[in-house]
Every structure is written in structure tokens, then in C-alpha cells.
C-alpha atoms as a PDB file:
ATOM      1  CA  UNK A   1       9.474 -21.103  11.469  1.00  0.00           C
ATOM      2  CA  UNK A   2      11.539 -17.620  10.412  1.00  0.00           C
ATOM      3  CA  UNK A   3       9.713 -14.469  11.396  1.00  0.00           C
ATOM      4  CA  UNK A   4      10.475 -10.905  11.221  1.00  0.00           C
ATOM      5  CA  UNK A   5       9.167  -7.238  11.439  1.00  0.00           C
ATOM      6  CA  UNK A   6       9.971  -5.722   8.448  1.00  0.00           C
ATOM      7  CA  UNK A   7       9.978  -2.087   7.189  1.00  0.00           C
ATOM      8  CA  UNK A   8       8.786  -0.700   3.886  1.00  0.00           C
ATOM      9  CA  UNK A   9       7.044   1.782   1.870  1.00  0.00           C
ATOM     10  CA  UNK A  10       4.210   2.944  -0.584  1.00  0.00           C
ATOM     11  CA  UNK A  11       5.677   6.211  -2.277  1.00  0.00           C
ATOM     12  CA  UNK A  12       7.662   8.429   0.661  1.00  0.00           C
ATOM     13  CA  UNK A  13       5.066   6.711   3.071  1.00  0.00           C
ATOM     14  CA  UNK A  14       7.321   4.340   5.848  1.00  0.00           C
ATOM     15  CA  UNK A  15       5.079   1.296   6.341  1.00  0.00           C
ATOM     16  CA  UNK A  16       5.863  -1.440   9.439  1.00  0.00           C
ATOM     17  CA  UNK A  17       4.459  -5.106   8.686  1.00  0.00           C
ATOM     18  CA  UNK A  18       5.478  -8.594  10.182  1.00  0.00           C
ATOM     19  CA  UNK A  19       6.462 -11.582   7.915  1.00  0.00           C
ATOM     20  CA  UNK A  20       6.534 -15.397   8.542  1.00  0.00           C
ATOM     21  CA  UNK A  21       7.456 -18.315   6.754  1.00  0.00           C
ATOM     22  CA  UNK A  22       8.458 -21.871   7.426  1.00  0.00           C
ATOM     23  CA  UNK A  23      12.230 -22.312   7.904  1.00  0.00           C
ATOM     24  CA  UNK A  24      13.077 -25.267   5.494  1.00  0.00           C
ATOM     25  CA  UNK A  25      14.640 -24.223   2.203  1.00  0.00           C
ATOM     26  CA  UNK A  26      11.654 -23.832  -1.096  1.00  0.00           C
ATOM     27  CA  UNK A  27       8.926 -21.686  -2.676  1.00  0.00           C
ATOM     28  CA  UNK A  28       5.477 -20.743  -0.293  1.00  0.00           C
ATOM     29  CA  UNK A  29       2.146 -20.147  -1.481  1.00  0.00           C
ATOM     30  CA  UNK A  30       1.751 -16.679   0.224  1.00  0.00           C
ATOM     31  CA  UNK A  31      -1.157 -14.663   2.276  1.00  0.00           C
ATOM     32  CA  UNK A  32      -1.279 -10.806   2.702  1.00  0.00           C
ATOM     33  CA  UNK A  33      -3.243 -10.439   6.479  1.00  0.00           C
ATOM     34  CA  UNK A  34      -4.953  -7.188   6.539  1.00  0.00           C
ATOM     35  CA  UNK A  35      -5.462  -5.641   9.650  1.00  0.00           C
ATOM     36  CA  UNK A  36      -9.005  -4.339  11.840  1.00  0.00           C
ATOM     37  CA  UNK A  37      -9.523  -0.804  11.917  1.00  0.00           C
ATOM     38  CA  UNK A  38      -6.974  -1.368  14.993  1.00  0.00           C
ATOM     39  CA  UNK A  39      -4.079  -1.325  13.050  1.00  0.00           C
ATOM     40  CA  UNK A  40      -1.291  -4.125  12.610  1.00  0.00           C
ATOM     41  CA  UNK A  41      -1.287  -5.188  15.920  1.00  0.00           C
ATOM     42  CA  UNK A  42      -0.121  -8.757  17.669  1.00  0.00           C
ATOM     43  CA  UNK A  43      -3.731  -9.882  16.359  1.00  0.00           C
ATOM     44  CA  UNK A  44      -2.595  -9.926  12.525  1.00  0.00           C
ATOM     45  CA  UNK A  45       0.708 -10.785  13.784  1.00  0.00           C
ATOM     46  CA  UNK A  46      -0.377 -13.946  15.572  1.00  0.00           C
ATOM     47  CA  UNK A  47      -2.233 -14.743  12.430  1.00  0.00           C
ATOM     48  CA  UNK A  48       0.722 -14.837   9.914  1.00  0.00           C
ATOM     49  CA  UNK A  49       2.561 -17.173  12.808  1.00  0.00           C
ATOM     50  CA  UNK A  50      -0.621 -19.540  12.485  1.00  0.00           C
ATOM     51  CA  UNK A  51      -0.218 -19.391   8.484  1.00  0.00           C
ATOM     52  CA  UNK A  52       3.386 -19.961   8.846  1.00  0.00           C
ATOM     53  CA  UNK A  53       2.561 -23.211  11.010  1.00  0.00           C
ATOM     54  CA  UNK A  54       0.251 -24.338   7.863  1.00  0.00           C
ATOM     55  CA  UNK A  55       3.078 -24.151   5.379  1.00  0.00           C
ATOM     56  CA  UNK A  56       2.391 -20.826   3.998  1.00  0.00           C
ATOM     57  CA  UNK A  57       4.427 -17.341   3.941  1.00  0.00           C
ATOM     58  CA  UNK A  58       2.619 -14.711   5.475  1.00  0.00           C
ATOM     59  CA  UNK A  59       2.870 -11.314   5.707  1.00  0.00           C
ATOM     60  CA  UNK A  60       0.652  -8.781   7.962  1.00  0.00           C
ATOM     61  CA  UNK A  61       0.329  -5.519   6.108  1.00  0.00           C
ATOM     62  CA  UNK A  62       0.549  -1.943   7.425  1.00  0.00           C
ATOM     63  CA  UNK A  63      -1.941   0.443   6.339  1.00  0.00           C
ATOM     64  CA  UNK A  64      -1.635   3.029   8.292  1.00  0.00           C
ATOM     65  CA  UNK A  65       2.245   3.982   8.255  1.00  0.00           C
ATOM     66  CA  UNK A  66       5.354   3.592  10.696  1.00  0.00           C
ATOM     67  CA  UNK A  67       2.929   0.805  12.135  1.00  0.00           C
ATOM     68  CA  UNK A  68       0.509   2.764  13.640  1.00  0.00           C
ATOM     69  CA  UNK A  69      -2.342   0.970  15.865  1.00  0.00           C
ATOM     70  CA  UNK A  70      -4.728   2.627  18.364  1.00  0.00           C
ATOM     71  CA  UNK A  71      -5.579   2.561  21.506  1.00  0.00           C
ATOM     72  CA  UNK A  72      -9.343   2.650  21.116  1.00  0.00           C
ATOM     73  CA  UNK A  73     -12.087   3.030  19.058  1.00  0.00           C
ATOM     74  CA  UNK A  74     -11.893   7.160  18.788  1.00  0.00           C
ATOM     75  CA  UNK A  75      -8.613   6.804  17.417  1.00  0.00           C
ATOM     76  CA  UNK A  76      -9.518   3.832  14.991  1.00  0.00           C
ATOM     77  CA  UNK A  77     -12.017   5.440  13.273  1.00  0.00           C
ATOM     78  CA  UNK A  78      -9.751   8.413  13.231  1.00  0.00           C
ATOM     79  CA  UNK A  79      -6.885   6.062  11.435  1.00  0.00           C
ATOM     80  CA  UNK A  80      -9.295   4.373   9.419  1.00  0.00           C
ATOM     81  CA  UNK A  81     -11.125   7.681   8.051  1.00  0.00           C
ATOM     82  CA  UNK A  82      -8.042   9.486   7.219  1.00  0.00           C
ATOM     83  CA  UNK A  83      -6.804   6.434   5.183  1.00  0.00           C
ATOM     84  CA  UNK A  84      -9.736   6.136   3.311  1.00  0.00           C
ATOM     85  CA  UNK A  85      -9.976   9.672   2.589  1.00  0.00           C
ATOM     86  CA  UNK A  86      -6.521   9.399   0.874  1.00  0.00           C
ATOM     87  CA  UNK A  87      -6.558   9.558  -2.717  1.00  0.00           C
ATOM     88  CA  UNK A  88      -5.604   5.750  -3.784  1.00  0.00           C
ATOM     89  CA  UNK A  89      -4.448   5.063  -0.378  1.00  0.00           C
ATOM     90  CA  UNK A  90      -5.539   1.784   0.282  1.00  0.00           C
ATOM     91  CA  UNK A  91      -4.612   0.114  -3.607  1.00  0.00           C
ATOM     92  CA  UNK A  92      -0.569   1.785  -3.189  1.00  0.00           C
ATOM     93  CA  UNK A  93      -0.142   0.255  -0.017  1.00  0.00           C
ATOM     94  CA  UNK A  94      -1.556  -2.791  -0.830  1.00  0.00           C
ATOM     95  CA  UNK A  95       0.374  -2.812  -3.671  1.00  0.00           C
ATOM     96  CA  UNK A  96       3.052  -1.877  -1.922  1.00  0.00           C
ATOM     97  CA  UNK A  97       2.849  -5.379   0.289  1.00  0.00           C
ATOM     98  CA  UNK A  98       1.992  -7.149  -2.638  1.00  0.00           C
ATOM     99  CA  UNK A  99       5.533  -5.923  -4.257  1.00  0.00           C
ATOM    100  CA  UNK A 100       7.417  -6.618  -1.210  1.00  0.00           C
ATOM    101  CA  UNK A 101       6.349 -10.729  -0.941  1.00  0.00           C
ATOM    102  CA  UNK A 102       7.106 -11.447  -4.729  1.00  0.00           C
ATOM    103  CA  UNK A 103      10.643 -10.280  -4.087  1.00  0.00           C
ATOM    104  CA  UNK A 104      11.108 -12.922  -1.686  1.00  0.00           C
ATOM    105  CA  UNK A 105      12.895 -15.804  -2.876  1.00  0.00           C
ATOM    106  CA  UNK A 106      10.673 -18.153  -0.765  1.00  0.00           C
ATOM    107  CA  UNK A 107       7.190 -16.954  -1.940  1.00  0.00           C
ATOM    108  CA  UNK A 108       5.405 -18.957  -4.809  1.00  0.00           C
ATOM    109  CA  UNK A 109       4.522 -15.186  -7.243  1.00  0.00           C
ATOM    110  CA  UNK A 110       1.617 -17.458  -9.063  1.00  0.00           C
ATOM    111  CA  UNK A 111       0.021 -18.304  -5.698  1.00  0.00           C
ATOM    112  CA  UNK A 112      -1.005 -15.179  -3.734  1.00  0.00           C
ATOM    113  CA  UNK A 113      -3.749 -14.493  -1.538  1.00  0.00           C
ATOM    114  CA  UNK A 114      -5.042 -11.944   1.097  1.00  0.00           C
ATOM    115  CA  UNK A 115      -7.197 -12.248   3.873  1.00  0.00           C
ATOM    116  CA  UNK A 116      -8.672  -9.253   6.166  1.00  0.00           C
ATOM    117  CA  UNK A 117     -10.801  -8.843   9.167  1.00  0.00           C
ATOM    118  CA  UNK A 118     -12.989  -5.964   9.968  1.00  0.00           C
ATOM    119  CA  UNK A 119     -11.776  -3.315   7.627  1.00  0.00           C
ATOM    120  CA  UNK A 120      -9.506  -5.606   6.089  1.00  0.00           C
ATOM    121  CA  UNK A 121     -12.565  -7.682   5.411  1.00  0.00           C
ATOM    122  CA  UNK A 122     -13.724  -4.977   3.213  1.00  0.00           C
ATOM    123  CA  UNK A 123     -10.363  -4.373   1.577  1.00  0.00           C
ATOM    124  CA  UNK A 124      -9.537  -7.550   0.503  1.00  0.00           C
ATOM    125  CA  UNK A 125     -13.316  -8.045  -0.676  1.00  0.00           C
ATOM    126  CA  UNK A 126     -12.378  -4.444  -3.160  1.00  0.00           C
ATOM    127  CA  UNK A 127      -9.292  -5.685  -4.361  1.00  0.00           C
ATOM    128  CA  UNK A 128     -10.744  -8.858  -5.629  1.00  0.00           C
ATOM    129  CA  UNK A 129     -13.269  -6.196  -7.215  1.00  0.00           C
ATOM    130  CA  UNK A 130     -10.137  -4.313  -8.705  1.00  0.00           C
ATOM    131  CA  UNK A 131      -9.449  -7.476 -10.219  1.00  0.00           C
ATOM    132  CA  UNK A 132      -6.069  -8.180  -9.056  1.00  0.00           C
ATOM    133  CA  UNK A 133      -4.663 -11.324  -9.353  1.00  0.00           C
ATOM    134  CA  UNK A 134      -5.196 -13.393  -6.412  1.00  0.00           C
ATOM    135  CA  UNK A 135      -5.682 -16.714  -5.669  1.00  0.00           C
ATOM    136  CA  UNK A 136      -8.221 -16.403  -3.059  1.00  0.00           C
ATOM    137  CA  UNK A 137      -9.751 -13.564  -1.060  1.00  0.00           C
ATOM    138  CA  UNK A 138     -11.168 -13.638   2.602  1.00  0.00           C
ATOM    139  CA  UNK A 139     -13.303 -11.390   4.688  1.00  0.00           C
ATOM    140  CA  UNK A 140     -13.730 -12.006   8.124  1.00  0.00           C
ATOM    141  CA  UNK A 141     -16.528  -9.802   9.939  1.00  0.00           C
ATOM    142  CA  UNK A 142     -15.642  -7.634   6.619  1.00  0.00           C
ATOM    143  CA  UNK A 143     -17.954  -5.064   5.783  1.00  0.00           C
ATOM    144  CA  UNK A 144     -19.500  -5.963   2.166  1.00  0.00           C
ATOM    145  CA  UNK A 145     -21.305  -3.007   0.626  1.00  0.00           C
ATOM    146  CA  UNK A 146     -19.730  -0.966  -2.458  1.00  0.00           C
ATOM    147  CA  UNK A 147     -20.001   2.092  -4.575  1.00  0.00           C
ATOM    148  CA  UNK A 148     -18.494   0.015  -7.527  1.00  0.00           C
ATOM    149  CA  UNK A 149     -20.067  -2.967  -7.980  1.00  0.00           C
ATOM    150  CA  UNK A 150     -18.308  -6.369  -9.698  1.00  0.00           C
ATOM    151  CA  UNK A 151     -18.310  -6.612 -13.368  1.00  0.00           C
ATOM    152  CA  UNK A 152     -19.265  -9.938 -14.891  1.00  0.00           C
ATOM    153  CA  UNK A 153     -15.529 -11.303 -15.349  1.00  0.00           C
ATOM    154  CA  UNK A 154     -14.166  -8.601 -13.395  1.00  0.00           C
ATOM    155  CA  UNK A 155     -13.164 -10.729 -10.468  1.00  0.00           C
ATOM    156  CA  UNK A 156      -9.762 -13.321 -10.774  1.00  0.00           C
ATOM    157  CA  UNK A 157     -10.051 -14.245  -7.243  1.00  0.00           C
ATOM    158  CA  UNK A 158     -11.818 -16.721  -5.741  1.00  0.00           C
ATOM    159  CA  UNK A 159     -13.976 -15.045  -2.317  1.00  0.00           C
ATOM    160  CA  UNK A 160     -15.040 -16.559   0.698  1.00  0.00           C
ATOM    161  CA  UNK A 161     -16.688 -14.346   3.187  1.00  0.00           C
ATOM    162  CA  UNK A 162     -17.360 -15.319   7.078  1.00  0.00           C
ATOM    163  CA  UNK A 163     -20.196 -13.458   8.347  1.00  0.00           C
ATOM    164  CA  UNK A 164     -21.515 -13.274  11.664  1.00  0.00           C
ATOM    165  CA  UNK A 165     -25.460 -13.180  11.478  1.00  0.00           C
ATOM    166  CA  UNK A 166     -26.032 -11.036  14.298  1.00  0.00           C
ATOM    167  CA  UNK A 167     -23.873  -8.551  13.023  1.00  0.00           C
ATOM    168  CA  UNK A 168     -25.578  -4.846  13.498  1.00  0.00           C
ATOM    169  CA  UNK A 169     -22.999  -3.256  11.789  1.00  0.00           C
ATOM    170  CA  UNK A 170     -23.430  -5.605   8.557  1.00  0.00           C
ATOM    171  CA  UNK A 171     -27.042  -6.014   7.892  1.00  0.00           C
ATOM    172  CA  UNK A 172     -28.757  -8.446   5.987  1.00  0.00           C
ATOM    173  CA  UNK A 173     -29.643  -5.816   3.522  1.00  0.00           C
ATOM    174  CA  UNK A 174     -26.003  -5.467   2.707  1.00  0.00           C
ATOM    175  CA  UNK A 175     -26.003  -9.298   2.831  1.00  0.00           C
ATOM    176  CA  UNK A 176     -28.307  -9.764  -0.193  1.00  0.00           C
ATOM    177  CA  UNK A 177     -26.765  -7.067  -1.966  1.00  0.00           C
ATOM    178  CA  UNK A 178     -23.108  -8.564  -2.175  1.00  0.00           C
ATOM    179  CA  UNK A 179     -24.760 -11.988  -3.019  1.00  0.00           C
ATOM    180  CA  UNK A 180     -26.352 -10.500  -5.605  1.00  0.00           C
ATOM    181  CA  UNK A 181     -23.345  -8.753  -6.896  1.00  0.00           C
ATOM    182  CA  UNK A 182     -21.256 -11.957  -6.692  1.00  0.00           C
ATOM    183  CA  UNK A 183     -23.942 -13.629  -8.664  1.00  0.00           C
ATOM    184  CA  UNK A 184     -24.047 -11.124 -11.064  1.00  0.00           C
ATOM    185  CA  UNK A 185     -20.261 -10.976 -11.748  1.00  0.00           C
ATOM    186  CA  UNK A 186     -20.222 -15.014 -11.600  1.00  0.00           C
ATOM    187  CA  UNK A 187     -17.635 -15.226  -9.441  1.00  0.00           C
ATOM    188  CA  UNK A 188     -16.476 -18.402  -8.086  1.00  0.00           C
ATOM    189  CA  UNK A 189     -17.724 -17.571  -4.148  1.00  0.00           C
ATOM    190  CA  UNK A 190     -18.134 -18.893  -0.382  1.00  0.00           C
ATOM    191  CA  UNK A 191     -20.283 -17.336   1.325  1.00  0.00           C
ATOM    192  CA  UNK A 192     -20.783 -18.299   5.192  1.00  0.00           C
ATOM    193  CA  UNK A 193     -22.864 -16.886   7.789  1.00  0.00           C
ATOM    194  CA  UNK A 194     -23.112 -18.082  11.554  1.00  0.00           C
ATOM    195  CA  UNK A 195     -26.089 -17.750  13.882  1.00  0.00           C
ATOM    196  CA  UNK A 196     -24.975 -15.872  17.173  1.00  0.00           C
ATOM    197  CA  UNK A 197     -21.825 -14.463  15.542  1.00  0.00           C
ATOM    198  CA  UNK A 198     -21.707 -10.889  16.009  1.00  0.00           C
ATOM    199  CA  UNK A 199     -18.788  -8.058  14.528  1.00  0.00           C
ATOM    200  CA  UNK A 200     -15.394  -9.135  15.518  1.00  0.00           C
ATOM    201  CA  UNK A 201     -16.055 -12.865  16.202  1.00  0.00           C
ATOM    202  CA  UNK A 202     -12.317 -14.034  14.963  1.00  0.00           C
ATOM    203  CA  UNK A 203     -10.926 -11.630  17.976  1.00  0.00           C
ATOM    204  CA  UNK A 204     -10.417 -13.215  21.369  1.00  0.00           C
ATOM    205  CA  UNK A 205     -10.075  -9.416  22.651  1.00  0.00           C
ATOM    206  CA  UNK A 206     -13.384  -7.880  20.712  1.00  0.00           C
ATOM    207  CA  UNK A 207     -15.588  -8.504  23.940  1.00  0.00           C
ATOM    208  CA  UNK A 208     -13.259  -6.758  25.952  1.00  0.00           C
ATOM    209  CA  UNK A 209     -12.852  -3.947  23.683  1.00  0.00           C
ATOM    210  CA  UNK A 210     -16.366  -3.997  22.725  1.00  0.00           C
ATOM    211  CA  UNK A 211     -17.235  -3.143  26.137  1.00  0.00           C
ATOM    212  CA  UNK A 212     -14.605  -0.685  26.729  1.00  0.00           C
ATOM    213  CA  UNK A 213     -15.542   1.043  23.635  1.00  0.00           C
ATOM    214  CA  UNK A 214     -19.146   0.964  23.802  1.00  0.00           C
ATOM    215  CA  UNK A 215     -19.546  -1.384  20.413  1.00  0.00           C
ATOM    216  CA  UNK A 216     -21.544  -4.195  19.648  1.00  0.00           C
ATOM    217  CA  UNK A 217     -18.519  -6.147  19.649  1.00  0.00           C
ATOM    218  CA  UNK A 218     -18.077 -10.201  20.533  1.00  0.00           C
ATOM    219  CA  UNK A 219     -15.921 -13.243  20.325  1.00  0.00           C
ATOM    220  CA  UNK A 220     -17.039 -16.044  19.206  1.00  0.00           C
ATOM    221  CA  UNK A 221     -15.153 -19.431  19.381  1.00  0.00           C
ATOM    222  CA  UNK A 222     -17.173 -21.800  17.599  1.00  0.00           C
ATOM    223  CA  UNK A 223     -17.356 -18.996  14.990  1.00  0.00           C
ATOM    224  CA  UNK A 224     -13.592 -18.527  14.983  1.00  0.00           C
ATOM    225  CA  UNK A 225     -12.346 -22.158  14.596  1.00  0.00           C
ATOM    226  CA  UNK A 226     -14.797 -23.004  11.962  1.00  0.00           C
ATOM    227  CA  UNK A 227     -13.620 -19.909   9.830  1.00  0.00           C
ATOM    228  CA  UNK A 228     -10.433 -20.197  10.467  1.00  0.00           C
ATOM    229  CA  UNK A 229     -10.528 -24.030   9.328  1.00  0.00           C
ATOM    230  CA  UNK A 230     -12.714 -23.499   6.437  1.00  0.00           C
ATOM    231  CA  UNK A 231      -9.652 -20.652   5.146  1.00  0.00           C
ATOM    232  CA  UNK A 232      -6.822 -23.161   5.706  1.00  0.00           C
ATOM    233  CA  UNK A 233      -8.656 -25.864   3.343  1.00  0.00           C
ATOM    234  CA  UNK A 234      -9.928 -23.165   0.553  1.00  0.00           C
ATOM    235  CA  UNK A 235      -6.336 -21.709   0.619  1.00  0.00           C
ATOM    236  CA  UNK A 236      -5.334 -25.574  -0.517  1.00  0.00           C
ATOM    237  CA  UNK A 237      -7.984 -26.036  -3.068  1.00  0.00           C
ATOM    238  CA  UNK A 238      -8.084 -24.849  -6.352  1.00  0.00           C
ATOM    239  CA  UNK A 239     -11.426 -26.640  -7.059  1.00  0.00           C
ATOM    240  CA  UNK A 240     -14.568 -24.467  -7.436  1.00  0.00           C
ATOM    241  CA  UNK A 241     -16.598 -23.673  -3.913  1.00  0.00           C
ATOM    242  CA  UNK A 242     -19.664 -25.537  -2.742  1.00  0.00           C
ATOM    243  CA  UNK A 243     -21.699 -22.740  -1.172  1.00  0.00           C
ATOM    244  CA  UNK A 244     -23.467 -22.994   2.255  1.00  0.00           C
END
């Protein structure tokens, strides 16, 4: 396996990301890892090295510039709001990343997908909505609600979500609402929920920093593994989803 941190930008912003591939010679399908609200830390980074391991080219994304991450969960949701508060900030740097991997000679361009956790949950779930071309979309304890709602045809993607059901901070209100929507816009969707799960289940750190930060924050193994298997077989099947 190659792997490197790598620097590049959005505009005259200087973004930090991590990149991973496997070392023999050829062409990778290819998956953009969105970071938590945490910023791209050695979670997303450990991530792309588990992609890498499964064949693909990976490439965690920086969306907060010069690889900022924080410390705890005051300065996240300091990070996080001042991103989303700027003006087509999270489309240019995704964008940006999304550049970046097609000008490497060992990633497959017609086979590109991006998964998130947390806030990169939601991301990835809004670019499907922007209708970029992707081969698959994943959230991962992403938050699902939206001010701009799917079209009917508007989403290329395919989307498979992994939901923790006894998530506070994504309630089953916003739950029937994104079905809905992904109904509504017939797109080709996974959606999987599982009992005991709560926000931050993929993180072997979110107890930990759940209790240090006073959030409802937990890992969940069974939760984890299952996900994470579910994402390596959907990344390697271009037939339509059964859903559960």
C-alpha cells in the first residue's frame, strides 16, 4: 500500500488531506472520506488505509483548511459553523478533492464515490442532492434533514445511510422525512438503522469524547463492523439495493 499526506487547495484556501492506494501498477475505483465535525484527523485517515487494503484509492478530505482538527467539541462546532456559514464552502472544497483524485493516474475518473461520518454524513448525503456524479454515497451517523429537498431524477448516486436508532441528535422525525424524500426523488437507496446505536457509533473514541464533552456520544462495535461491511460490498456492486 502507497500513502501520503498531501497538500492542496479550493481557491487561495491551503487544504491538508491524506491519500492511499494499493501499490501494484493500474486504475482504482476511488472514495472521498469526509471527516466528523473533528476535522481530518487519524480517524478518516485510518479509514482511507482500510479502503486502500480493499483495493480502492482513497483520499480523506480537508474541509476546514491547513488541516485543521479540534481539540473538543467547543472548537468543533466553532470549525464546523464557520464552514458552513461560508458562501459555497463546502461544494469548492469538495470539488476541490474531487479535482485532485481524477488527476491521479491510478484512480478509475468513471468510478468515484464519497463516504462521510457525522458531518460528513450530511455532506456527502447533499452532494448526491447536488447531483454530482458519483457512484455511491455513504452517511455514517450523518445528519439527514435539508432545506433543498431531492428532485425526482435529481440524484446520480446511489445512497446508503447507517443510522443509529438511538440517535438523539437524528430523530425519527428526520428519519421519515429523508425516506420520504428518497422515495420521492426515486433514488436507488439503502437505508439501515441499528437498535442501540447511538451518534458516533463508527468511532472507537466517541465514548471517550462523548463523555469528555458532555454529548450523547457512543461506540458501537456490532454497529461499526456491520456498516463498515455492508459499504465495502455496495462500493463493489453496481446492482440496484435491497432495502432493510
Amino acid at each position: 500500500m502507497h500513502s501520503e499526506d498531501i497538500e492542496y487547495t479550493a481557491g487561495d484556501l491551503p487544504l491538508r488531506g491524506y491519500f492511499a492506494s494499493p501499490s501494484s501498477s493500474g486504475q482504482y475505483p476511488c472514495v472521498l472520506v469526509v471527516h466528523e465535525w473533528w476535522g481530518c484527523n487519524d480517524y478518516v485517515k485510518t479509514r482511507v488505509d482500510m479502503l486502500a487494503a480493499e483495493g480502492f484509492a482513497a483520499m480523506a478530505i480537508d474541509l476546514y483548511g491547513s488541516g485543521k482538527t479540534a481539540a473538543d467539541g467547543e472548537e468543533a462546532a466553532s470549525l464546523m459553523n464557520t464552514l458552513l456559514e461560508t458562501p459555497n464552502g463546502v461544494l469548492d472544497r469538495f470539488n476541490a478533492a474531487l479535482e485532485w483524485v481524477k488527476a491521479r493516474a491510478n484512480v478509475s475518473t468513471s468510478n468515484i464515490s464519497a463516504i462521510g461520518y457525522c458531518l460528513g454524513g450530511a455532506v456527502v448525503l447533499n452532494m448526491a442532492r447536488a447531483g454530482l456524479d458519483l457512484n455511491l454515497v455513504a452517511s455514517f451517523h450523518g445528519n439527514l434533514a435539508t432545506q433543498h429537498p431531492a428532485s425526482q431524477g435529481q440524484i446520480k448516486a446511489r445512497v446508503a445511510v447507517f443510522h443509529g436508532n438511538d440517535d438523539v441528535m437524528i430523530p425519527a422525525e428526520q428519519v421519515a422525512a429523508f425516506t420520504a424524500e428518497m422515495e420521492a426523488a426515486k433514488a436507488d437507496y439503502l437505508f439501515v438503522g441499528y437498535d442501540g446505536a447511538m451518534h458516533g457509533f463508527t468511532n472507537p473514541l466517541a465514548t471517550e469524547r462523548g463523555q469528555k464533552n458532555n454529548l450523547p456520544l457512543a461506540y458501537n462495535e456490532h454497529a461499526d463492523k456491520d456498516s463498515w461491511s455492508q459499504l465495502i460490498k455496495q462500493l463493489g456492486d453496481s446492482e440496484h439495493y435491497r432495502r432493510q
